[in-house]
N, C-alpha and C. Protein backbone atom coordinates (compact mmCIF):
# COMPACT_ATOMS: atom_id res chain seq x y z
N UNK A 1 97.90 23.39 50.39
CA UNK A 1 96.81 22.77 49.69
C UNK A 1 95.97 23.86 49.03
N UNK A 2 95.51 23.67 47.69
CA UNK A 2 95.14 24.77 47.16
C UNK A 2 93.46 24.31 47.12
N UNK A 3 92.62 25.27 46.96
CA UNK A 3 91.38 25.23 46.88
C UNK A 3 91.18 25.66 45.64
N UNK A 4 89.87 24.43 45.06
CA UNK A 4 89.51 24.05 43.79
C UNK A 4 88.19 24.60 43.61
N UNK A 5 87.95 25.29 42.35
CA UNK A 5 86.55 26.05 42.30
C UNK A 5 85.39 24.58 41.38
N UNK A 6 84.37 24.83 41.90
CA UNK A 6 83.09 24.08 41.30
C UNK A 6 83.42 23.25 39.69
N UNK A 7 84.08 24.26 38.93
CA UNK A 7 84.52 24.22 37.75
C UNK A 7 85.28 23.17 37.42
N UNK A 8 86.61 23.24 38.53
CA UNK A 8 87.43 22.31 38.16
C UNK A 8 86.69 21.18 38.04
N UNK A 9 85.82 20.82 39.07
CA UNK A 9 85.06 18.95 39.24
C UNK A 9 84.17 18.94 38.32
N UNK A 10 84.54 19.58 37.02
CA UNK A 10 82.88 19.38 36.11
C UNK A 10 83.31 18.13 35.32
N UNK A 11 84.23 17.53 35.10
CA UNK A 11 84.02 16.22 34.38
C UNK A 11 84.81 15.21 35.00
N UNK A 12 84.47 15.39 36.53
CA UNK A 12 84.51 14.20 37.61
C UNK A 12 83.24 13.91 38.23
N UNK A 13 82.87 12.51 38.14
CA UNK A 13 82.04 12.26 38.67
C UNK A 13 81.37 12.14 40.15
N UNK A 14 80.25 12.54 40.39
CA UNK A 14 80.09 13.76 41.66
C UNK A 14 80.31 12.40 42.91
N UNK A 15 79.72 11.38 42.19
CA UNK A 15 79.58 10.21 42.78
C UNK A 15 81.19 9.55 43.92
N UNK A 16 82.29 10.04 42.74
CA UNK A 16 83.82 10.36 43.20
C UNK A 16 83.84 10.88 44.40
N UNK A 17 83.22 11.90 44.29
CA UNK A 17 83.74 12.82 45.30
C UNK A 17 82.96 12.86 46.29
N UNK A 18 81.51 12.09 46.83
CA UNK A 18 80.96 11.49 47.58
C UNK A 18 80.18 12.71 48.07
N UNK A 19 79.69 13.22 46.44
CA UNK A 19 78.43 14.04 46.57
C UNK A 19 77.28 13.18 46.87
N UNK A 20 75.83 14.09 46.91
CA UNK A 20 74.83 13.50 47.09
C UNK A 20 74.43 13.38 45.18
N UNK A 21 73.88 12.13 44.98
CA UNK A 21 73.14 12.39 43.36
C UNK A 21 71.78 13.21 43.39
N UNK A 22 71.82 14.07 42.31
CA UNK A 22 70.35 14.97 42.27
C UNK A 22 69.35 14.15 42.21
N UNK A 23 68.23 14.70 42.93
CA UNK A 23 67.22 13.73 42.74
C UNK A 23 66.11 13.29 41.51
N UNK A 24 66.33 14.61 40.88
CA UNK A 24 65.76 13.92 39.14
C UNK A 24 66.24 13.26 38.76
N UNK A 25 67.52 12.67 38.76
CA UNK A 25 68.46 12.04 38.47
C UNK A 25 67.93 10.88 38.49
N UNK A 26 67.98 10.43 40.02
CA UNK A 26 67.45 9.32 40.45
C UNK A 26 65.99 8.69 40.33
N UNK A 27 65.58 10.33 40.07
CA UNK A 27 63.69 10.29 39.94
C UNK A 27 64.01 9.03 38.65
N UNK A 28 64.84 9.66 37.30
CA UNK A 28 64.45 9.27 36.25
C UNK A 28 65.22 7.98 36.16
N UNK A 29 66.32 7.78 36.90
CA UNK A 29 66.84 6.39 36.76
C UNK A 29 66.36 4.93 37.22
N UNK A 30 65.10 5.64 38.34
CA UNK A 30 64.32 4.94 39.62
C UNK A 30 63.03 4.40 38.50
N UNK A 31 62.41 5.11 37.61
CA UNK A 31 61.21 4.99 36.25
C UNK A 31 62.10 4.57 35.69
N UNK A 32 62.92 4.42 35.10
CA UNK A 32 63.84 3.68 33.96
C UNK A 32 64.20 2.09 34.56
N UNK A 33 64.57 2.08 35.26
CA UNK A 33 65.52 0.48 35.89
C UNK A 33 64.31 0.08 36.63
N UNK A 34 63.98 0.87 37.73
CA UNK A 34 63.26 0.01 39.25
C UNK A 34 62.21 -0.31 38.92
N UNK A 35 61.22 0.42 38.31
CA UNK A 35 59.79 0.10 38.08
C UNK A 35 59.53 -1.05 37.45
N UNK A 36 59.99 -1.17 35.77
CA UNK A 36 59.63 -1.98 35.01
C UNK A 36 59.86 -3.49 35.54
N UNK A 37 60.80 -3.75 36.86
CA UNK A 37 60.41 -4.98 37.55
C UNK A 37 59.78 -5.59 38.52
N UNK A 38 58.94 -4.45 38.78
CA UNK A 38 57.88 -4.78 39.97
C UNK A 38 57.31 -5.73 39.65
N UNK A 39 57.08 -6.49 38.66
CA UNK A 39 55.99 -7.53 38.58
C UNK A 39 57.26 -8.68 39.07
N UNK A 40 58.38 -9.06 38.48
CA UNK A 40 59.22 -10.17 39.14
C UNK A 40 58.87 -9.76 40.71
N UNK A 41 59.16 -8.02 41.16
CA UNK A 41 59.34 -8.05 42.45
C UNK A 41 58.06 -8.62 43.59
N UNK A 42 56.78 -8.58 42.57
CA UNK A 42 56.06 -9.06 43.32
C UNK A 42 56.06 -10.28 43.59
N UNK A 43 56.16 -10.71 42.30
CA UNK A 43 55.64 -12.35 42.12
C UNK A 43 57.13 -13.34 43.48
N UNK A 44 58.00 -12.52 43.54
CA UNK A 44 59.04 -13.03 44.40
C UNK A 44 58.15 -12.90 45.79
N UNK A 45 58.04 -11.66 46.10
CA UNK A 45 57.42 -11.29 47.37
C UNK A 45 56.24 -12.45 47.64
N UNK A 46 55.42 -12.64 46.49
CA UNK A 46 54.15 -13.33 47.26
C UNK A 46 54.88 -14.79 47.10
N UNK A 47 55.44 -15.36 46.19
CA UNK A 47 56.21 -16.67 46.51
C UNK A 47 57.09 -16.61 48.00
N UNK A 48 57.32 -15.60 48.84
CA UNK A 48 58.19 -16.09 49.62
C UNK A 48 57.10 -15.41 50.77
N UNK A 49 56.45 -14.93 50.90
CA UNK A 49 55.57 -14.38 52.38
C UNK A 49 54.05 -14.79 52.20
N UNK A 50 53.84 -15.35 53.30
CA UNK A 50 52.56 -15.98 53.16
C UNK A 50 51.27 -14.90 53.07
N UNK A 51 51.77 -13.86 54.44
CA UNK A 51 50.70 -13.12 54.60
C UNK A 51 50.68 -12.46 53.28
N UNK A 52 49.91 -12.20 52.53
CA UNK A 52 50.04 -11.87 51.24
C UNK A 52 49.24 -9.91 51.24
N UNK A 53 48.54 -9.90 52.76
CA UNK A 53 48.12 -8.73 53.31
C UNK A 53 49.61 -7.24 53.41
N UNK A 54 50.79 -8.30 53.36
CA UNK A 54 51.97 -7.37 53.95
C UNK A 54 52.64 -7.09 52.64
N UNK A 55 52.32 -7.98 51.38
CA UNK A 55 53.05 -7.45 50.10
C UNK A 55 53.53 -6.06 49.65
N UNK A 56 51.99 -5.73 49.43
CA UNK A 56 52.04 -3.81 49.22
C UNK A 56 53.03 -3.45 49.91
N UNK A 57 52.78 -3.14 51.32
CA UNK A 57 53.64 -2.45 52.22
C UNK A 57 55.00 -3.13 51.84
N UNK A 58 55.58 -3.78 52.13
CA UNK A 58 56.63 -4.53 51.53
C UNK A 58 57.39 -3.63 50.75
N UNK A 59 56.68 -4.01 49.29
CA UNK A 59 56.92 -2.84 47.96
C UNK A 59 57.60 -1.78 48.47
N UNK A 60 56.64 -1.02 49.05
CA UNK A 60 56.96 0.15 49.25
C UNK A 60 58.05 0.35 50.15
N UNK A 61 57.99 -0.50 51.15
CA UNK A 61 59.31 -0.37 51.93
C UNK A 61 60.79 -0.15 51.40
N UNK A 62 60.28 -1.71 50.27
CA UNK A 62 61.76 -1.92 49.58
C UNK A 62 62.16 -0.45 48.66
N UNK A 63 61.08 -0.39 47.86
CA UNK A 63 61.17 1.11 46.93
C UNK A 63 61.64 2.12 47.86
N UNK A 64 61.20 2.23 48.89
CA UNK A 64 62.27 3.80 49.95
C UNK A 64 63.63 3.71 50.19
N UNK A 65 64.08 2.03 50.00
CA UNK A 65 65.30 1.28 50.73
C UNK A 65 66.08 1.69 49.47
N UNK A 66 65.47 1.48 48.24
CA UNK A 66 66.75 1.00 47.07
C UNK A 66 66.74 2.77 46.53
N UNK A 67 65.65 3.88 46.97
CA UNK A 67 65.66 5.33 46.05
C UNK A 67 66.54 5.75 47.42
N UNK A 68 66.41 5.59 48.71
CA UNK A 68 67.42 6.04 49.69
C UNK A 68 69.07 5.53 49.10
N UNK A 69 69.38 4.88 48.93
CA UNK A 69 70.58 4.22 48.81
C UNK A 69 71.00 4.89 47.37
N UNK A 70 69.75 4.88 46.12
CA UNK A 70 70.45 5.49 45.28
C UNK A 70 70.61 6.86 44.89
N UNK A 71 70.17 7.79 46.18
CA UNK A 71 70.50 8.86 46.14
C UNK A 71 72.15 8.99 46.58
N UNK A 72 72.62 8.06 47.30
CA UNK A 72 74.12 8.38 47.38
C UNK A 72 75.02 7.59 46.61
N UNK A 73 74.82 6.09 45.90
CA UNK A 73 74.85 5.74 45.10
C UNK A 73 74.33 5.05 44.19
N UNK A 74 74.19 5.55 42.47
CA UNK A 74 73.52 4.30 41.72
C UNK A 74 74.32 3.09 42.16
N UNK A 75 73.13 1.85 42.14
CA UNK A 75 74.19 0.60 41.92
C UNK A 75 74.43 0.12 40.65
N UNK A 76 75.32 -0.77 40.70
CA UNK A 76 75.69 -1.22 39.12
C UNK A 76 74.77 -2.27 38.85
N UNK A 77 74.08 -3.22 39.55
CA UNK A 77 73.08 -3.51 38.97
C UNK A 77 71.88 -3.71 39.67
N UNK A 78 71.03 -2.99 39.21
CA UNK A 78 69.28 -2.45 39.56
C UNK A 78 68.90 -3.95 39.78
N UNK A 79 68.44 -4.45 39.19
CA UNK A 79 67.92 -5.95 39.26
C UNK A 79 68.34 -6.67 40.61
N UNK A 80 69.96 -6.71 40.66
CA UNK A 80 70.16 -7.75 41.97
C UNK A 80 70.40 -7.11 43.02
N UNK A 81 70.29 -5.41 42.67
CA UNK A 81 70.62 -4.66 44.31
C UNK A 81 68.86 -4.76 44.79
N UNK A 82 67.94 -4.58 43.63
CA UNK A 82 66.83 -4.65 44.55
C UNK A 82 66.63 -5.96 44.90
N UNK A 83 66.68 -6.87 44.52
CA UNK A 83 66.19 -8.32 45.03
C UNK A 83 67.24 -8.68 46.05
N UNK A 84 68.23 -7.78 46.39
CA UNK A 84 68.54 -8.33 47.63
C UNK A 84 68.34 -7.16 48.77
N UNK A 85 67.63 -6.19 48.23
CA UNK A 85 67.18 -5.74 49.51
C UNK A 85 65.68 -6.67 49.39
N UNK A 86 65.07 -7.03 48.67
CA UNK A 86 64.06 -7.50 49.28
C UNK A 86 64.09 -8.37 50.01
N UNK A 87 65.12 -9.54 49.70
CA UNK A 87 65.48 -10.74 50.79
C UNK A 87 66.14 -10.16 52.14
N UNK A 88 66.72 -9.12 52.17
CA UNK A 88 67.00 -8.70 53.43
C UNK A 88 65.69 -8.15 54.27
N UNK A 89 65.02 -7.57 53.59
CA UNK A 89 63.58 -6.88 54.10
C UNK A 89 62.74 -8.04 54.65
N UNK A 90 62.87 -9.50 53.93
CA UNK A 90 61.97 -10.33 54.35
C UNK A 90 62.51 -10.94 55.51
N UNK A 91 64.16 -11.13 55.35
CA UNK A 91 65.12 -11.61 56.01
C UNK A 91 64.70 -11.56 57.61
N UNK A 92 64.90 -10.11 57.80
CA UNK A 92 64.44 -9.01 58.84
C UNK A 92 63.18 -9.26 59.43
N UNK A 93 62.36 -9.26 58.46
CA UNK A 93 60.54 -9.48 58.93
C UNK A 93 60.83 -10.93 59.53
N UNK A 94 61.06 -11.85 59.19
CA UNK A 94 60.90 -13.32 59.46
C UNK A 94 62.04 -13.03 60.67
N UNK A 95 62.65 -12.48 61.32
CA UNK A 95 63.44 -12.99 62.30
C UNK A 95 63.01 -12.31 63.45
N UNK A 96 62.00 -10.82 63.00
CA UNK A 96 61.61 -10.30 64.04
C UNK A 96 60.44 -11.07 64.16
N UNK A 97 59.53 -11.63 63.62
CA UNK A 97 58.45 -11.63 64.23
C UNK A 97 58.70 -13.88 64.23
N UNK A 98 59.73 -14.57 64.21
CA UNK A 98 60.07 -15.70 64.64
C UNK A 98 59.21 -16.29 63.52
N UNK A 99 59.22 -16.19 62.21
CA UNK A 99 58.13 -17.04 61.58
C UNK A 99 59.54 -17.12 60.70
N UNK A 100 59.37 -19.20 60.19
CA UNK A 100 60.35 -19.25 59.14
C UNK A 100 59.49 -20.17 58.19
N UNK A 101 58.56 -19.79 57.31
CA UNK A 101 58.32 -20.54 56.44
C UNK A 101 59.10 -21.48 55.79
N UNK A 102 58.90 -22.46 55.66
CA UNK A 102 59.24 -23.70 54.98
C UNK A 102 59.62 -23.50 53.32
N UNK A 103 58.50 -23.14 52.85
CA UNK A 103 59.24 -22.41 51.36
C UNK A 103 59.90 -21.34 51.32
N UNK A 104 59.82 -20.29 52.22
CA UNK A 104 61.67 -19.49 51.82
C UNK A 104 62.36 -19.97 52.34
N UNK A 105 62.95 -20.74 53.06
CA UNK A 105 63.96 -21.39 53.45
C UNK A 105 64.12 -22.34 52.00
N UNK A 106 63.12 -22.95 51.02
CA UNK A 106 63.93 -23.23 50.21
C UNK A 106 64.29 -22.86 48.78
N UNK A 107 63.92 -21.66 48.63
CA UNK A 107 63.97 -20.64 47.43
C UNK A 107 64.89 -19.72 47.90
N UNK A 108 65.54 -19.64 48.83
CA UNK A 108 66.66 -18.34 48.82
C UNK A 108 67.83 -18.77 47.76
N UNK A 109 67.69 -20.36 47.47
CA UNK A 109 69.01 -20.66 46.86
C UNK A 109 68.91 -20.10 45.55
N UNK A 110 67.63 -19.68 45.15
CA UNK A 110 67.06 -18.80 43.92
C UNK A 110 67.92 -17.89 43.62
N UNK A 111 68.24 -17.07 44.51
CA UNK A 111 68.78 -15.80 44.42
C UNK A 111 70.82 -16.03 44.73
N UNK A 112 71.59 -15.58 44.48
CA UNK A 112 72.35 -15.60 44.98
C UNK A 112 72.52 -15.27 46.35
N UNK A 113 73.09 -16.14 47.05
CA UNK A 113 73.04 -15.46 48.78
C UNK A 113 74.07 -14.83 49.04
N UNK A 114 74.14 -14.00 49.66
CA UNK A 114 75.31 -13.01 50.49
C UNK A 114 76.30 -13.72 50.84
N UNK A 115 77.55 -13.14 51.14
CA UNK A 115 78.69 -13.92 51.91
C UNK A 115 78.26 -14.46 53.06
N UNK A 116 77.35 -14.02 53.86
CA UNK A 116 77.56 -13.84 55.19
C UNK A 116 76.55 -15.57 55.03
N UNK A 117 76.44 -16.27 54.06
CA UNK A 117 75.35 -17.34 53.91
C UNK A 117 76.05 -18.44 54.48
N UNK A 118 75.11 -19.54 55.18
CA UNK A 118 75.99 -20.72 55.84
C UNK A 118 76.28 -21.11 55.02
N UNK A 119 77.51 -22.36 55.07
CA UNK A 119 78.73 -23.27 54.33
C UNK A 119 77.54 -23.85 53.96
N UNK A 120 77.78 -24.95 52.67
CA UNK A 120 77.24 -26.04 51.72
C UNK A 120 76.73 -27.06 52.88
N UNK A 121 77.37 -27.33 53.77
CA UNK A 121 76.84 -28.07 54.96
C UNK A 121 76.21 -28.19 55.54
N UNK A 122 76.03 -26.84 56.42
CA UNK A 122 74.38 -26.48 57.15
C UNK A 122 73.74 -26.00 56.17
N UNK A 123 73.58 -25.65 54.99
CA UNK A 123 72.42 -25.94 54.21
C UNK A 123 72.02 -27.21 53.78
N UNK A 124 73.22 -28.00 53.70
CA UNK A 124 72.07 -29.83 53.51
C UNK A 124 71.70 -30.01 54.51
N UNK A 125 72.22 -30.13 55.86
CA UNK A 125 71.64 -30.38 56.86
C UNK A 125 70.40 -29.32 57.57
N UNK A 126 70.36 -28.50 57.00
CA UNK A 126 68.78 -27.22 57.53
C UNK A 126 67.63 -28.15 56.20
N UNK A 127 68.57 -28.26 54.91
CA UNK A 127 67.21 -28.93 54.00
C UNK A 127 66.19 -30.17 54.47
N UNK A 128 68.08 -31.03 54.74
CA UNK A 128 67.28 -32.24 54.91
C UNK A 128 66.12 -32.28 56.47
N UNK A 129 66.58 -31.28 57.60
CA UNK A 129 65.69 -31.42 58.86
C UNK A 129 64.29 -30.40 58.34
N UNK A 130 64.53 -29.84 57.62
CA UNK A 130 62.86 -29.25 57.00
C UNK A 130 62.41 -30.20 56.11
N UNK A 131 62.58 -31.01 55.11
CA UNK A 131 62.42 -31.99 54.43
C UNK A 131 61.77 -33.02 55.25
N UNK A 132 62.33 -33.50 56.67
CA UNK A 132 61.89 -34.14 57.97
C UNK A 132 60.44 -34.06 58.73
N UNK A 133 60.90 -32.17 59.30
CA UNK A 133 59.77 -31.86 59.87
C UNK A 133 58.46 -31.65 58.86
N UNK A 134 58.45 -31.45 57.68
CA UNK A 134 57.15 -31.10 56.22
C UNK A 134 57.18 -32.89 56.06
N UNK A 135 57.84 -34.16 56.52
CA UNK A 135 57.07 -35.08 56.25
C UNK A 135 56.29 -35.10 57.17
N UNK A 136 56.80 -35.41 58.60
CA UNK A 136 56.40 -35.74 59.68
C UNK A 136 54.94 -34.67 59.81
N UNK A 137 54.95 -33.58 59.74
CA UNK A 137 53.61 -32.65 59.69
C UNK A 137 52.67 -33.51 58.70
N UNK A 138 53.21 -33.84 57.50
CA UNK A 138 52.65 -34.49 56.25
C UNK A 138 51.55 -35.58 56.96
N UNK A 139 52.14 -36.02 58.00
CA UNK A 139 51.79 -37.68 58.73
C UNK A 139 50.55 -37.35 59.38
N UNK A 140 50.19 -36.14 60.57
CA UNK A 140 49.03 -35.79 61.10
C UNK A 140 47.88 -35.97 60.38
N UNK A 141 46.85 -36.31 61.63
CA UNK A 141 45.96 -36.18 60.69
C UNK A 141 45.38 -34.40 60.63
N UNK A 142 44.36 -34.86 59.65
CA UNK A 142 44.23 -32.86 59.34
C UNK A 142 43.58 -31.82 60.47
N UNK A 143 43.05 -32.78 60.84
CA UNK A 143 42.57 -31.05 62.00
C UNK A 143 43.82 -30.84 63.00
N UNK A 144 44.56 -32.09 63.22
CA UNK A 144 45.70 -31.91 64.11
C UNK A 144 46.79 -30.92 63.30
N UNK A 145 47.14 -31.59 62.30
CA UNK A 145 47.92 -30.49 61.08
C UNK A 145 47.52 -29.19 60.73
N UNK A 146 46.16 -28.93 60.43
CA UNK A 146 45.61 -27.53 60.49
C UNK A 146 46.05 -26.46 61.58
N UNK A 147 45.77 -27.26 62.76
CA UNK A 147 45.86 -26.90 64.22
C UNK A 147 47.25 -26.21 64.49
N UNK A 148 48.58 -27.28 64.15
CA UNK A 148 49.70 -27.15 64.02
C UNK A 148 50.20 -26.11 63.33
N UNK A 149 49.84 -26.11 62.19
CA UNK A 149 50.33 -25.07 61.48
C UNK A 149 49.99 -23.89 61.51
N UNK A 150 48.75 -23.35 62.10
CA UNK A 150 48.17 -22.23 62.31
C UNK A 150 48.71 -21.59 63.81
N UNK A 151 49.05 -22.56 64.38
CA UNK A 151 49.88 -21.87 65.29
C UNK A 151 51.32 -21.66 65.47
N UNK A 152 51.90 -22.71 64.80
CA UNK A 152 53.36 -22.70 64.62
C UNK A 152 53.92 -21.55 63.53
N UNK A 153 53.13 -21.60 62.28
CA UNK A 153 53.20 -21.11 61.39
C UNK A 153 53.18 -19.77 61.05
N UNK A 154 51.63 -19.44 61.71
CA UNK A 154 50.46 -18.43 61.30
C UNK A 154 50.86 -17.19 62.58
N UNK A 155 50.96 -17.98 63.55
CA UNK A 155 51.34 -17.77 65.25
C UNK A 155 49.98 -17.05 65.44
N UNK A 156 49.06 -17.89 65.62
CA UNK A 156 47.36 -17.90 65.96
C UNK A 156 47.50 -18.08 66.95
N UNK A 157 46.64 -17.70 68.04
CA UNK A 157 46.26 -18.20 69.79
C UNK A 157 45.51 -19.34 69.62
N UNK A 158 45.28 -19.95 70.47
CA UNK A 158 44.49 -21.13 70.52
C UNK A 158 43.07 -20.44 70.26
N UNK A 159 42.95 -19.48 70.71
CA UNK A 159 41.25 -18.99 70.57
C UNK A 159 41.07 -18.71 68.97
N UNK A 160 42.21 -17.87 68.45
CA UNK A 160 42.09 -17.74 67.18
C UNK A 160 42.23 -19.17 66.16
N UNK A 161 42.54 -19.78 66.86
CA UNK A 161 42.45 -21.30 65.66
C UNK A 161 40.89 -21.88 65.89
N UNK A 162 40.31 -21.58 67.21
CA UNK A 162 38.99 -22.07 67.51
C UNK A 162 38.10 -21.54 66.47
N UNK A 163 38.57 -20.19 66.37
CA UNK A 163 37.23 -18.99 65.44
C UNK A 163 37.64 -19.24 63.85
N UNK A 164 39.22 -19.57 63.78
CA UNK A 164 39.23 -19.70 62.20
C UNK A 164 38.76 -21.26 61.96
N UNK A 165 38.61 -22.37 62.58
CA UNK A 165 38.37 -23.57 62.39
C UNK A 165 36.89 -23.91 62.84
N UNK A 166 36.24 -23.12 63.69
CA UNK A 166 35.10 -23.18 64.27
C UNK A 166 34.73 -24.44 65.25
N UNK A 167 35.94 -24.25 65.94
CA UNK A 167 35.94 -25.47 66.83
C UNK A 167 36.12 -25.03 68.50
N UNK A 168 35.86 -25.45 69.57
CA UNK A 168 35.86 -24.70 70.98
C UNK A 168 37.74 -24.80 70.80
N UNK A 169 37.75 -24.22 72.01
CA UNK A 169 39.19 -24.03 72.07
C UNK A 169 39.96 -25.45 73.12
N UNK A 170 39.31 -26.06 73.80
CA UNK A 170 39.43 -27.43 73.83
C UNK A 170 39.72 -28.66 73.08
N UNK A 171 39.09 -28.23 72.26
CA UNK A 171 39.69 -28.86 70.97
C UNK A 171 40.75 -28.75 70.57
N UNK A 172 41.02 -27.39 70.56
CA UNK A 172 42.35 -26.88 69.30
C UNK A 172 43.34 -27.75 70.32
N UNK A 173 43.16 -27.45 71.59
CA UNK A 173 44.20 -27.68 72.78
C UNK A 173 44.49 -29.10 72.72
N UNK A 174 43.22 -30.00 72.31
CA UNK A 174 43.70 -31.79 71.76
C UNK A 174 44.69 -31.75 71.07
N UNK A 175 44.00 -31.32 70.09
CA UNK A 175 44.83 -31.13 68.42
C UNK A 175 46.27 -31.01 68.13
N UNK A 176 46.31 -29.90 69.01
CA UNK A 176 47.84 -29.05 69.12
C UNK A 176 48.87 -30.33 70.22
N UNK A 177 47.82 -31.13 70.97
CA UNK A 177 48.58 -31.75 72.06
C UNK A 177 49.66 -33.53 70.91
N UNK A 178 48.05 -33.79 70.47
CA UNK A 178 47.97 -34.66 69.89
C UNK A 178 49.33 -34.88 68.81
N UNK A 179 48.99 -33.67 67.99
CA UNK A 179 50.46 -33.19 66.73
C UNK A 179 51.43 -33.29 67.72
N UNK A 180 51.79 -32.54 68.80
CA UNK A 180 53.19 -32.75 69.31
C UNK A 180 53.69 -34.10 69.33
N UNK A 181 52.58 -34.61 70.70
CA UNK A 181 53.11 -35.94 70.90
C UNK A 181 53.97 -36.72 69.69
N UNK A 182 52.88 -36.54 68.52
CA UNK A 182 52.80 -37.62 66.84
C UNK A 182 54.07 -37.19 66.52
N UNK A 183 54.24 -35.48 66.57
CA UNK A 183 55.63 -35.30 65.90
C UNK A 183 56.84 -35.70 66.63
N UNK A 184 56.80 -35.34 68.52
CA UNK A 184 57.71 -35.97 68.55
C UNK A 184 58.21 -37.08 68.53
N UNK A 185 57.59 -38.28 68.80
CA UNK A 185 57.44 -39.58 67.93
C UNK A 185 58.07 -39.65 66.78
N UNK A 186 57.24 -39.21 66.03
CA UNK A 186 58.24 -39.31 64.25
C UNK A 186 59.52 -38.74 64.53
N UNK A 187 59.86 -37.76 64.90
CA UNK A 187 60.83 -36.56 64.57
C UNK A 187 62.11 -37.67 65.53
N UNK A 188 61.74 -37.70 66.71
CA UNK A 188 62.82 -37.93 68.24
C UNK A 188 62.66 -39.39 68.08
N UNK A 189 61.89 -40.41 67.95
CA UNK A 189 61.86 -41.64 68.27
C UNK A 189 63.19 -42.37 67.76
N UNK A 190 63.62 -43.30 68.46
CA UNK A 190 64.92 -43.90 67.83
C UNK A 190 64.56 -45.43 66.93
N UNK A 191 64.79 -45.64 66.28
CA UNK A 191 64.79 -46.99 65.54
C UNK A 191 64.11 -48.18 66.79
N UNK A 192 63.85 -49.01 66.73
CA UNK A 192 63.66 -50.17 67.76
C UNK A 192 64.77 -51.17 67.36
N UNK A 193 65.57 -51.66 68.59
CA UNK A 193 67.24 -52.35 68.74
C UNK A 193 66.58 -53.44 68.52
N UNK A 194 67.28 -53.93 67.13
CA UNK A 194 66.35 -55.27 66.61
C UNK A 194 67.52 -56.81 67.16
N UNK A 195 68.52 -55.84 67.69
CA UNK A 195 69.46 -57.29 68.30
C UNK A 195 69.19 -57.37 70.01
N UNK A 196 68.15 -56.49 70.52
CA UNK A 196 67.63 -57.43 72.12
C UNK A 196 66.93 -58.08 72.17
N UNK A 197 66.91 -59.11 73.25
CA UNK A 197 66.10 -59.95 73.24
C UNK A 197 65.13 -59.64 74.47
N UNK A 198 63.79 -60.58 74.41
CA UNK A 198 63.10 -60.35 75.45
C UNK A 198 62.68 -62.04 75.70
């Protein structure tokens, strides 16, 4: 096996040969492609995460994720490699911290989803049981629904729904009791068997 000087690889691409890319390179390809879509990237971000406090950071996360990756390779396309690290970034956030908003669950179909996405099936059936649970919430009345959602949702303590609602925490504890019961009712109740008799 013969050994090849620097020279020979000058009009092979370094990328081939599973160099690292220079980083001006990337500096200037990162200002050319990545930047000019931060505004889609936001406007995605705050459409799909509520806390709207975690956006920024977000950004920035994703921006380390997609200039890390394209230091070893550009991708072929800037646009859908970053928007799917951002859905993975949110992906990630929402599974560590157990929060599944109701509207990204139904805007991922926005984006193209990954292979790894459930069959056509369990997505009608995940739509239609969120479609279910957003009526049945719909049905509460509002301090019970407030109540509900700030803890299910928000994942507030009961004390913290007292101080954001300004209500004792006895209350919230009705509230929260009240919504269950109502939902499971709506949600679990079975039809009433209109062929027994009494």
């Amino acid at each position: 096996m013969s050994n090849k000087t620097e020279a020979e690889f000058d009009d092979v691409d370094p990328r081939i040969l599973g160099a690292v890319i220079a980083a001006p390179d990337v500096d200037a390809w990162f200002q050319r492609e990545v930047l000019p879509l931060e505004a889609a990237l936001m406007q995605y971000l705050q459409h799909n995460w509520r806390n709207k406090s975690d956006i920024a950071d977000f950004r920035q996360d994703i921006y380390i994720q997609v200039y890390e990756a394209a230091l070893q390779k550009l991708p072929d396309s800037t646009k859908g490699f970053l928007f799917i690290t951002a859905r993975n970034l949110l992906n990630r956030r929402m599974r560590r911290e157990q929060i599944v908003p109701i509207e990204a669950v139904a805007d991922l179909e926005a984006l193209e989803t990954a292979a790894d996405a459930p069959g056509p099936d369990r997505v009608v059936i995940a739509r239609d049981e969120l479609r279910r649970l957003q009526a049945a919430v719909d049905r509460l009345p509002d301090r019970c629904r407030e109540s509900f959602l700030l803890q299910h949702v928000e994942g507030l303590s009961r004390q913290e729904i007292a101080a954001r609602m300004g209500v004792s925490e006895d209350t919230v504890k009705t509230q929260l009791q009240i919504a269950s019961r109502a939902l499971t009712n709506i949600l679990f109740s079975e039809p009433p068997d209109l062929s027994r008799t009494t």
